[in-house]
N, C-alpha and C. Protein backbone atom coordinates (compact mmCIF):
# COMPACT_ATOMS: atom_id res chain seq x y z
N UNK A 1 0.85 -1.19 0.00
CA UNK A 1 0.00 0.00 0.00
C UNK A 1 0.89 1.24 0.00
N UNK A 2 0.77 2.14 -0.99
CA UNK A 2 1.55 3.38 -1.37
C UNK A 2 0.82 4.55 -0.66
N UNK A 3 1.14 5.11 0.34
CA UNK A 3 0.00 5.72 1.11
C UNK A 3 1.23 6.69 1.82
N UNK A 4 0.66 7.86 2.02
CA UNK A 4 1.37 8.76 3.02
C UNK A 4 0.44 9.84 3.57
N UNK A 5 0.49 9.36 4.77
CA UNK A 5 -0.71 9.86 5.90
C UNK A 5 -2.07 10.13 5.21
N UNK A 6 -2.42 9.16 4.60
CA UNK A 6 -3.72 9.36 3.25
C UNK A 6 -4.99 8.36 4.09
N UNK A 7 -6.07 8.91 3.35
CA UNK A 7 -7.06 7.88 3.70
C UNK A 7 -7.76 7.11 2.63
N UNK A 8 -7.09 7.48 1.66
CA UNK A 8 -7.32 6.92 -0.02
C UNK A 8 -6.13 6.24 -0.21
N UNK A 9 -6.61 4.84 -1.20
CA UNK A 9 -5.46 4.17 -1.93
C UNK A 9 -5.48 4.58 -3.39
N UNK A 10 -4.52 4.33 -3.80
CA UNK A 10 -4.05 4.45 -5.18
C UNK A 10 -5.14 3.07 -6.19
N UNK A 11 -5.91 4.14 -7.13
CA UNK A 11 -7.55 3.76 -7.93
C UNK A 11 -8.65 3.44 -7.21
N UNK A 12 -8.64 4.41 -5.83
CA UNK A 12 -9.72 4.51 -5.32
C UNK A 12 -10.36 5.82 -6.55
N UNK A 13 -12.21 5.30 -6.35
CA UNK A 13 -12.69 6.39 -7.16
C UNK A 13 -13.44 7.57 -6.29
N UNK A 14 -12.77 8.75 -6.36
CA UNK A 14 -13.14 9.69 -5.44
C UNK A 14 -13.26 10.72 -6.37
N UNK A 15 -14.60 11.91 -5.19
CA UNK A 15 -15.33 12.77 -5.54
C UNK A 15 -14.70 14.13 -5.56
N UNK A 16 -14.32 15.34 -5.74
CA UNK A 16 -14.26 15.97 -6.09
C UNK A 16 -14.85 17.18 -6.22
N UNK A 17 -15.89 17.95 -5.64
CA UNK A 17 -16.91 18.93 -5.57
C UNK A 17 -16.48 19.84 -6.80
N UNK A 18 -15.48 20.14 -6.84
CA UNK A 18 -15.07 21.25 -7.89
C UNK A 18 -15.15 20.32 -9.51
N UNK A 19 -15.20 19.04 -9.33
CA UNK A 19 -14.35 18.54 -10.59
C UNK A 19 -15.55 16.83 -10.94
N UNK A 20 -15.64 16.81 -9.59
CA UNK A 20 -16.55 15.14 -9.83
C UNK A 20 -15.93 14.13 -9.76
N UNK A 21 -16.01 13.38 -10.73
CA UNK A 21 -15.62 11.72 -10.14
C UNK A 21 -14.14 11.99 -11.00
N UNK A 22 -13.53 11.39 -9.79
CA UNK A 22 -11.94 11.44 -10.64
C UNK A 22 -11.52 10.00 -9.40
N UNK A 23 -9.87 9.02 -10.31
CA UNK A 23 -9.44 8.42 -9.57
C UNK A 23 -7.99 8.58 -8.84
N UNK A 24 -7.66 8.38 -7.73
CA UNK A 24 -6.61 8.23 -7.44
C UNK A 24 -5.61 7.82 -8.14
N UNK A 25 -4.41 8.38 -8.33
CA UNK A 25 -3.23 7.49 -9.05
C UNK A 25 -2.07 7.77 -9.01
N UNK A 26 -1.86 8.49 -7.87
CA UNK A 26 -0.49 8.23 -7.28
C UNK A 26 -0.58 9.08 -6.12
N UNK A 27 1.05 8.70 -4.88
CA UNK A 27 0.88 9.95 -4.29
C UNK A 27 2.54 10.26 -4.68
N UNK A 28 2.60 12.06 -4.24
CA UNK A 28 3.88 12.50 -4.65
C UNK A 28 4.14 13.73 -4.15
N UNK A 29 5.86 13.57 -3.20
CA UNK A 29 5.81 14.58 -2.43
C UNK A 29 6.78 15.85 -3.43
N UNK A 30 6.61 16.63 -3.00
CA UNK A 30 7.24 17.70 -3.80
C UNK A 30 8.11 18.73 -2.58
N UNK A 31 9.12 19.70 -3.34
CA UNK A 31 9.42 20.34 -2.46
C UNK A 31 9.41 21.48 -2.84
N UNK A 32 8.46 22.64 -2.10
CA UNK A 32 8.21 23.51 -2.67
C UNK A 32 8.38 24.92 -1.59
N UNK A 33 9.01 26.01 -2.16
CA UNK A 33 9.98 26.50 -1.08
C UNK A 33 10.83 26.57 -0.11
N UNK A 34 11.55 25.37 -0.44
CA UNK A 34 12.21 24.27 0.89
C UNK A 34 11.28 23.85 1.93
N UNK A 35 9.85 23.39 1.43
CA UNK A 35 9.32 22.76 2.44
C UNK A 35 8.99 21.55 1.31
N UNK A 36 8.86 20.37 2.34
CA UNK A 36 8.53 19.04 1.24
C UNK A 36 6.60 18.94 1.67
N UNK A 37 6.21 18.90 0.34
CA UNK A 37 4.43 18.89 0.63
C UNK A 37 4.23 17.53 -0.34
N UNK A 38 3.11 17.03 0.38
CA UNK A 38 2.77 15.70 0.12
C UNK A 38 1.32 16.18 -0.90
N UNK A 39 1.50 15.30 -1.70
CA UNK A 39 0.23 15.11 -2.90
C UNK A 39 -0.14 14.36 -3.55
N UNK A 40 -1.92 14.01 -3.34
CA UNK A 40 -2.51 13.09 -4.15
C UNK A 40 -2.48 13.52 -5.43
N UNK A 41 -2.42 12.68 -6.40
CA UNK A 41 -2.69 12.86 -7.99
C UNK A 41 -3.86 12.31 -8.22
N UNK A 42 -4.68 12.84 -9.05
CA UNK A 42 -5.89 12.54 -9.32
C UNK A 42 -6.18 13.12 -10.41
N UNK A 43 -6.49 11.83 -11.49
CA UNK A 43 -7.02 11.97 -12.45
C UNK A 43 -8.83 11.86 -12.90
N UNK A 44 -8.80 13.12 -13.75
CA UNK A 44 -10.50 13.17 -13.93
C UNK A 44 -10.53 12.78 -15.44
N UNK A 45 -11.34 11.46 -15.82
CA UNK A 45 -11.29 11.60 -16.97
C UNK A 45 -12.14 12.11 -17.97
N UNK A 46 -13.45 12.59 -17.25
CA UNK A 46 -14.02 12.97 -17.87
C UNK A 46 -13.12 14.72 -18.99
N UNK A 47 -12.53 15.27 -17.99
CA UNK A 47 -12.03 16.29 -18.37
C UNK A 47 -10.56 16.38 -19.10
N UNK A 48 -10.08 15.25 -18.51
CA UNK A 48 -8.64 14.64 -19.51
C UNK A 48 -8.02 15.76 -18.55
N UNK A 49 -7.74 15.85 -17.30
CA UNK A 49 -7.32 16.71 -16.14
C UNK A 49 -6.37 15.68 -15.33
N UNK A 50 -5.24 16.05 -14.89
CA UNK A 50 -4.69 15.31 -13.43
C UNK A 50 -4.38 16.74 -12.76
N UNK A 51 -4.92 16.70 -11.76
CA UNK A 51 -4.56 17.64 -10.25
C UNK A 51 -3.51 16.92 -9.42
N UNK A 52 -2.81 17.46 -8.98
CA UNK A 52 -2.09 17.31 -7.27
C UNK A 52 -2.64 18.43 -6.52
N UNK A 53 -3.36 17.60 -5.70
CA UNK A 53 -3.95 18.23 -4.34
C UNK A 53 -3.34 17.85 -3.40
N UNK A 54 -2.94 19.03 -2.74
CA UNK A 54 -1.92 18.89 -1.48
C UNK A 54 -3.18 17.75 -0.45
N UNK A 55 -2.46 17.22 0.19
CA UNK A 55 -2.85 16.06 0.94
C UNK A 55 -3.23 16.58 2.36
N UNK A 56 -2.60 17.73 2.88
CA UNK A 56 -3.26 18.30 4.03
C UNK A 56 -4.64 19.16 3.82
N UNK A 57 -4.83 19.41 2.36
CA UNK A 57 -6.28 20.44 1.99
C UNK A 57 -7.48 19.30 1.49
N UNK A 58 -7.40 17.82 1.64
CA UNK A 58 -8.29 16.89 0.97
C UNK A 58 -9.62 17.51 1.93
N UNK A 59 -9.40 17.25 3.25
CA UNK A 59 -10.74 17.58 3.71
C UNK A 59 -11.47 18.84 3.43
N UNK A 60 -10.76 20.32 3.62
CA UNK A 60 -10.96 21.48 3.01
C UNK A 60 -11.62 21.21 1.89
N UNK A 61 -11.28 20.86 1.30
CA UNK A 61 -11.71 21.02 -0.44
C UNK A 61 -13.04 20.61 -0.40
N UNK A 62 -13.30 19.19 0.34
CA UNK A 62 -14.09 18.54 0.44
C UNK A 62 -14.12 17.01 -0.36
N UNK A 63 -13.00 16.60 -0.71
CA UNK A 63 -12.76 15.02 -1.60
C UNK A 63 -13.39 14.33 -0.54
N UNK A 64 -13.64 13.39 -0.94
CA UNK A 64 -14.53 12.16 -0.24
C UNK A 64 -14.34 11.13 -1.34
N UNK A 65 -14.56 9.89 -0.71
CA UNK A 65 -14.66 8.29 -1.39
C UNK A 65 -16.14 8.63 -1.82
N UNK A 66 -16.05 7.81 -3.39
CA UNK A 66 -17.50 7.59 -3.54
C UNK A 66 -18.49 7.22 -2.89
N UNK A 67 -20.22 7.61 -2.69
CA UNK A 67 -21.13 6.73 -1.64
C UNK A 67 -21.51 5.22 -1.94
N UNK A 68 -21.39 5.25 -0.64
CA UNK A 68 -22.03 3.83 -0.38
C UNK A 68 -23.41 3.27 -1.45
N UNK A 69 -24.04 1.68 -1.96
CA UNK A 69 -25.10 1.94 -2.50
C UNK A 69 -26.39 2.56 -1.98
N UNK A 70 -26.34 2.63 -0.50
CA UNK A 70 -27.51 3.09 0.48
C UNK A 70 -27.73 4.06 0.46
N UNK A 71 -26.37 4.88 0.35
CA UNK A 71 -26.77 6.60 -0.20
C UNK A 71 -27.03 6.91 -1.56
N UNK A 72 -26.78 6.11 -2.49
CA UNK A 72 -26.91 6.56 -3.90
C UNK A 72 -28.37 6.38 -4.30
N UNK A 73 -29.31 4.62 -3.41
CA UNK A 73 -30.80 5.13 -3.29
C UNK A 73 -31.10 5.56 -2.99
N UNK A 74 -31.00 6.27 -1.73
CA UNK A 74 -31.41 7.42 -0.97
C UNK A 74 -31.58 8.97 -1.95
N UNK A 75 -30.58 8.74 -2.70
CA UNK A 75 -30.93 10.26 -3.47
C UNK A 75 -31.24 9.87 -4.57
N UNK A 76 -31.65 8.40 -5.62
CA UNK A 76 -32.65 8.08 -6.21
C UNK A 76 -34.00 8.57 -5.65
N UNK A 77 -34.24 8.10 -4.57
CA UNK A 77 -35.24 8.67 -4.30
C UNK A 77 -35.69 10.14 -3.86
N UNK A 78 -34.43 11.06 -3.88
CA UNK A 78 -34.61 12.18 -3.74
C UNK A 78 -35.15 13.10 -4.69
N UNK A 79 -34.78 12.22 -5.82
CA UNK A 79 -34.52 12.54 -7.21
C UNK A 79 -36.56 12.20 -7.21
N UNK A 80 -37.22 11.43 -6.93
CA UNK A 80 -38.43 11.75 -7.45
C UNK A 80 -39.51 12.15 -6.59
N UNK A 81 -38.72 13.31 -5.55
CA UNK A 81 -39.58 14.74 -4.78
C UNK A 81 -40.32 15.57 -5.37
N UNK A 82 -40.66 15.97 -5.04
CA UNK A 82 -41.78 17.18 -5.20
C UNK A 82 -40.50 18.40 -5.47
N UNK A 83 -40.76 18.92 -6.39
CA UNK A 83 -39.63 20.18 -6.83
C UNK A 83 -39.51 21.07 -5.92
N UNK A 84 -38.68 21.32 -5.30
CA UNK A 84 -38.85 23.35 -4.42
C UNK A 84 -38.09 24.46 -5.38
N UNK A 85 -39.42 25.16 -6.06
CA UNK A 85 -39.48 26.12 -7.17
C UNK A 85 -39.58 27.18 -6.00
N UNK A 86 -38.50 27.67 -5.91
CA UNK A 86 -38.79 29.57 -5.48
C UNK A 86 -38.57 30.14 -5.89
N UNK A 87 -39.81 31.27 -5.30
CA UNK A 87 -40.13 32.71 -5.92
C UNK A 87 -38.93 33.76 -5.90
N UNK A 88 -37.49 33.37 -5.75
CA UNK A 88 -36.79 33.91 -5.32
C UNK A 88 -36.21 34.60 -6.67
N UNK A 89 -35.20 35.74 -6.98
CA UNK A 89 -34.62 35.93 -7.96
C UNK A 89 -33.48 34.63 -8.39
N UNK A 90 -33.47 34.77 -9.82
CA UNK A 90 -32.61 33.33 -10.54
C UNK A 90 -31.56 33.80 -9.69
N UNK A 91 -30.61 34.76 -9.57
CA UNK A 91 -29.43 34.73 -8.87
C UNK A 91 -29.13 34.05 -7.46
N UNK A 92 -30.43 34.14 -6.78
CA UNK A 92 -30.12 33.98 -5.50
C UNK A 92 -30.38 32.20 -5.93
N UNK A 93 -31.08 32.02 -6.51
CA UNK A 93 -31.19 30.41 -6.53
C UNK A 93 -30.10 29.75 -7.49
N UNK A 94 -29.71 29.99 -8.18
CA UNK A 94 -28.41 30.20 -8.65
C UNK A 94 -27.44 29.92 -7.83
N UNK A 95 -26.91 30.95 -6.75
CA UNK A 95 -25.85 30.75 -6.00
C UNK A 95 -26.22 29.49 -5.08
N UNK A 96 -27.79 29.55 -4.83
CA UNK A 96 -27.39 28.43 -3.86
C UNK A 96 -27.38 26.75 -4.67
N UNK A 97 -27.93 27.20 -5.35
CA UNK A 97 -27.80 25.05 -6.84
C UNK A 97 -26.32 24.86 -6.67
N UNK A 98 -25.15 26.16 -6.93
CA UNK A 98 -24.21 25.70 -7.21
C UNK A 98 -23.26 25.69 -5.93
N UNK A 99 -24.15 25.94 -4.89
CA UNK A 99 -23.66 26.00 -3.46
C UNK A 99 -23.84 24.66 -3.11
N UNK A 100 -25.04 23.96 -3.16
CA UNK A 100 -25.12 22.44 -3.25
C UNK A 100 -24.30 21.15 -4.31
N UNK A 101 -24.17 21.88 -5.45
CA UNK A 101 -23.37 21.22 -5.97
C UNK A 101 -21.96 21.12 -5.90
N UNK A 102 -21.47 22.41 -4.80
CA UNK A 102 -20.19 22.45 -4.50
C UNK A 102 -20.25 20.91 -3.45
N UNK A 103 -21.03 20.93 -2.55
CA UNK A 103 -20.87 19.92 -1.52
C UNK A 103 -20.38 18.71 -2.10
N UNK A 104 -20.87 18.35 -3.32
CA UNK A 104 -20.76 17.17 -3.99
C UNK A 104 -21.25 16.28 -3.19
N UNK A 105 -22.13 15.92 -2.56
CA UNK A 105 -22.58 14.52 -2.01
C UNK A 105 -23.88 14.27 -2.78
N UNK A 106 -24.80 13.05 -3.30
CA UNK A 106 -25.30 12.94 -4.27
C UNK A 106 -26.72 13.53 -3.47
N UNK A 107 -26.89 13.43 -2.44
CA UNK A 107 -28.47 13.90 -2.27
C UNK A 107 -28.40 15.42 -1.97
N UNK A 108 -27.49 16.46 -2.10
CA UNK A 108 -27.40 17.53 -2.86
C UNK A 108 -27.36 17.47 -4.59
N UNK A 109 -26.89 16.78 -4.90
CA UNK A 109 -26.80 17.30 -6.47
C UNK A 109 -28.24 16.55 -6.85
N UNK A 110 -28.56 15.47 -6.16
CA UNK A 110 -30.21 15.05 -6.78
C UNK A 110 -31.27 15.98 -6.48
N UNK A 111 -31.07 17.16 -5.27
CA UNK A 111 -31.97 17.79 -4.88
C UNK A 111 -32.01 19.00 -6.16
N UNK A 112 -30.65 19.07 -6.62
CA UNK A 112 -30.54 20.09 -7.65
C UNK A 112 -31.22 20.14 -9.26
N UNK A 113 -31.13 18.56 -8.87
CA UNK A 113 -31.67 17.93 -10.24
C UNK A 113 -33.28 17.76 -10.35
N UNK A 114 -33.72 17.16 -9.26
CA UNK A 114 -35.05 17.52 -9.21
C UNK A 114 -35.52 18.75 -9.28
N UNK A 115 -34.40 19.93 -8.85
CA UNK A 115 -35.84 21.29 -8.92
C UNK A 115 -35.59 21.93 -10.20
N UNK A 116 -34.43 21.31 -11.14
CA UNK A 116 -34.26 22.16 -12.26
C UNK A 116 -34.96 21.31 -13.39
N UNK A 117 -35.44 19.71 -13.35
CA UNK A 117 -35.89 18.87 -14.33
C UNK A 117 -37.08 19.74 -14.39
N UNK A 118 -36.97 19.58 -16.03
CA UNK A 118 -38.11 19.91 -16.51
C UNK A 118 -38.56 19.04 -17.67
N UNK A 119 -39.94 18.58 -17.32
CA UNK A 119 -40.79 17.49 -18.55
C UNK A 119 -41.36 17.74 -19.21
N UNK A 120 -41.87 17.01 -20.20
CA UNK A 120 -43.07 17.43 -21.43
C UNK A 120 -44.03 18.76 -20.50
N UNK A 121 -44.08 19.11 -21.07
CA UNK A 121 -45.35 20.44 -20.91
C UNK A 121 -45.22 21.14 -19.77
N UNK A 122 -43.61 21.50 -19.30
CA UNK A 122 -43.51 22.37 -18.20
C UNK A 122 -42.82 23.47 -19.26
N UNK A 123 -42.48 24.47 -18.37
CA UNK A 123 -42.04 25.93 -19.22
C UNK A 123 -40.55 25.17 -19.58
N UNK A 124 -39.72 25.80 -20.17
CA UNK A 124 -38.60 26.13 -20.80
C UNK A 124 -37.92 26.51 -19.50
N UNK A 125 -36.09 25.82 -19.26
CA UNK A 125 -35.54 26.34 -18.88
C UNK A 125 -34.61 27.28 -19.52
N UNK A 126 -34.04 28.38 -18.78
CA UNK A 126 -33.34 29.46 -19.39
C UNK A 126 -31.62 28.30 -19.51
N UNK A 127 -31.33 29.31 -20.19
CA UNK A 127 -29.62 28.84 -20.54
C UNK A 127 -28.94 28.54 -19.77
N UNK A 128 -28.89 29.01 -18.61
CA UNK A 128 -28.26 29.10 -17.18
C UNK A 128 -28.39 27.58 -16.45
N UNK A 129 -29.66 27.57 -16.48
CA UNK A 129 -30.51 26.25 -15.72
C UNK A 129 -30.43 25.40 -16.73
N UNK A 130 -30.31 25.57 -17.90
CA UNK A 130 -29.63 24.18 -18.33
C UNK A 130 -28.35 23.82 -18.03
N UNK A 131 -27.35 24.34 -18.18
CA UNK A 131 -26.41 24.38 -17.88
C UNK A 131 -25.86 23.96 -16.56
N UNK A 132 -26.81 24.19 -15.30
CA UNK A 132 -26.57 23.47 -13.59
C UNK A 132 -27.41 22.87 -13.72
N UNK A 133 -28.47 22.14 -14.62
CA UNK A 133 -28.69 20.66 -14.88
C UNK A 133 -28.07 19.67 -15.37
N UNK A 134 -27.43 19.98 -16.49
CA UNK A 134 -26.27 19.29 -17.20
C UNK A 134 -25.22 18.64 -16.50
N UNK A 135 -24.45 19.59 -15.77
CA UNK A 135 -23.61 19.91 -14.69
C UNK A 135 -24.13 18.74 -13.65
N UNK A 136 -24.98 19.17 -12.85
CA UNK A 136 -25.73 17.91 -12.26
C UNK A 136 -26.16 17.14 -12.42
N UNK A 137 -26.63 16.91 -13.97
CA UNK A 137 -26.90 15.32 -14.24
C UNK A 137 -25.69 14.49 -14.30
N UNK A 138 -23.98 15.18 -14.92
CA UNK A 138 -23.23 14.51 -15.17
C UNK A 138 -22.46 14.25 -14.06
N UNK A 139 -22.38 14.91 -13.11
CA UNK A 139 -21.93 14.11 -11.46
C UNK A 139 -22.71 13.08 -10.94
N UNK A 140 -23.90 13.77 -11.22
CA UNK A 140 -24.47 12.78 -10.79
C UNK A 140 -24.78 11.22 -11.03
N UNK A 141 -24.83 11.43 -12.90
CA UNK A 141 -24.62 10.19 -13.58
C UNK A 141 -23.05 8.87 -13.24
N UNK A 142 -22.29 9.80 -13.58
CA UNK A 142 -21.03 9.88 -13.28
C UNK A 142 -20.40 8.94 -12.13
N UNK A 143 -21.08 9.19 -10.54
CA UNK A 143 -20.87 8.84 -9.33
C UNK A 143 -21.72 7.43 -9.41
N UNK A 144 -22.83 7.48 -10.14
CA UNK A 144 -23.88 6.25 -9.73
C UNK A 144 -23.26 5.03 -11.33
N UNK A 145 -22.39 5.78 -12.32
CA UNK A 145 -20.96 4.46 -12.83
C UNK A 145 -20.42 3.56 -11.82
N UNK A 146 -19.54 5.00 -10.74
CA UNK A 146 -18.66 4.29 -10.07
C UNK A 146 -18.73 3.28 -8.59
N UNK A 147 -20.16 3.56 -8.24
CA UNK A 147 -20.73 3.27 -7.04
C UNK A 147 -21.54 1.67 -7.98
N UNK A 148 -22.06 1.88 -8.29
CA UNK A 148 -22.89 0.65 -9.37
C UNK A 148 -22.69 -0.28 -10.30
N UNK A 149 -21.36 -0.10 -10.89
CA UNK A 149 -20.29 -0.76 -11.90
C UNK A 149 -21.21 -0.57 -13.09
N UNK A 150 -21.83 0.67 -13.73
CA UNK A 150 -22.45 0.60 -15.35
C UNK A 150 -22.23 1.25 -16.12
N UNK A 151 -22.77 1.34 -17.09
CA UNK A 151 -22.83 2.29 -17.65
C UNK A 151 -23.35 3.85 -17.82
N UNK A 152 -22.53 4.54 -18.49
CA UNK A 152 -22.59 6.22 -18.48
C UNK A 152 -24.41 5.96 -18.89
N UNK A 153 -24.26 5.78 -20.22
CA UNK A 153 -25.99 5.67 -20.42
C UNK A 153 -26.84 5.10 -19.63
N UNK A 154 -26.63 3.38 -19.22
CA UNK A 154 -27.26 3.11 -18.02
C UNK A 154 -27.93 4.44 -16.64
N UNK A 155 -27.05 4.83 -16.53
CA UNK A 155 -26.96 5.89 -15.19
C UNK A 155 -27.61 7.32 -15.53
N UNK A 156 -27.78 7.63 -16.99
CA UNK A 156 -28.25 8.80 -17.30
C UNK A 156 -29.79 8.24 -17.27
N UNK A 157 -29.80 7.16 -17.75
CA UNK A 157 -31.22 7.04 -18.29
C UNK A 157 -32.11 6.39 -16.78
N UNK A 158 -31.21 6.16 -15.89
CA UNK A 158 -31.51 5.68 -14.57
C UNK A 158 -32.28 7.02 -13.82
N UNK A 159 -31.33 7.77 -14.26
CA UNK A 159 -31.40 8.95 -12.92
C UNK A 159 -32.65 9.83 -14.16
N UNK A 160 -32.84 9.80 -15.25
CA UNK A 160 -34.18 10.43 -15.78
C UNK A 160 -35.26 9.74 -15.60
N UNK A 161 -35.19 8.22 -15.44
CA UNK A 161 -36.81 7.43 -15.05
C UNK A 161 -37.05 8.15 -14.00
N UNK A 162 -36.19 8.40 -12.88
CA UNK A 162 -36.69 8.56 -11.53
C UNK A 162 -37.02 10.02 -10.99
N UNK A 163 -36.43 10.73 -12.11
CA UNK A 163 -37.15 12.04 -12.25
C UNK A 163 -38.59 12.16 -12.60
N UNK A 164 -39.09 11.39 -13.79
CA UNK A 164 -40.11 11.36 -14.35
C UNK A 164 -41.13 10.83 -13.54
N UNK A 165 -40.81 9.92 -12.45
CA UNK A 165 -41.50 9.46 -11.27
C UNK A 165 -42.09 10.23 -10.31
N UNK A 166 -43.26 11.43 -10.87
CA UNK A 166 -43.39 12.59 -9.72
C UNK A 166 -45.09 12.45 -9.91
């Protein structure tokens, strides 16, 4: 085990709030102003990205191991709630979708996904709200690959039945 003071192994699949599902794949210390700093590498492939994240900021950031399957039904079923549409200005609801989607845990980003889905014969979302749907469908899709062993389509078309379930 290649590990330095870590709580992740090397191709664990971990989350990411800023970035999403990315895997572990190495660690590596560096020395940077004559101090030696320790760092996970983590590759995202969706983005064709590798980060080194200093290893003392994992919790800060907010990385976490993918959820368990108990949480990933759990926000299946979050996913086919009753929407909370507020009367609020788009900005303020805005900051907070992408305030939840910062958290990255899936029954935030399903809560995000439920209030921005929109079905046959509801209004039009604006450009914006497609865009932190998208965003949230593809973490969300994304996480329920790596938690579930399937497919990208599998998982898209998973997490839209259970939208449509209202």
């Amino acid at each position: 085990m290649d590990t330095i003071e870590n709580k992740y192994e090397i191709g664990d699949w971990l989350i990411y709030p800023k970035h999403g599902l990315g895997k572990a794949i190495n660690y590596e210390t560096q020395t940077i102003l004559k101090k030696k700093v320790n760092f996970l590498v983590v590759f995202f492939e969706q983005e064709r990205m590798t980060l080194h994240i200093p290893v003392n900021k994992l919790n800060e950031l907010g990385m976490r191991s993918i959820s368990e399957k108990a949480e990933m039904k759990e926000a299946l079923i979050t996913l086919k709630g009753k929407a909370r549409i507020r009367k609020t200005m788009w900005a303020k609801r805005e900051k907070d979708y992408k305030d939840k989607l910062g958290k990255g845990d899936p029954v935030s980003v399903a809560e995000v996904l439920r209030d921005l889905y929109r079905g046959e014969g509801d209004p039009e979302q604006s450009y914006s709200e497609r865009q932190l749907y998208e965003m949230a469908l593809d973490r969300f899709a994304r996480e329920m690959v790596a938690v579930n062993d399937t497919s990208l389509e599998e998982a898209i078309k998973k997490t839209e039945e259970n939208l449509k379930v209202k």
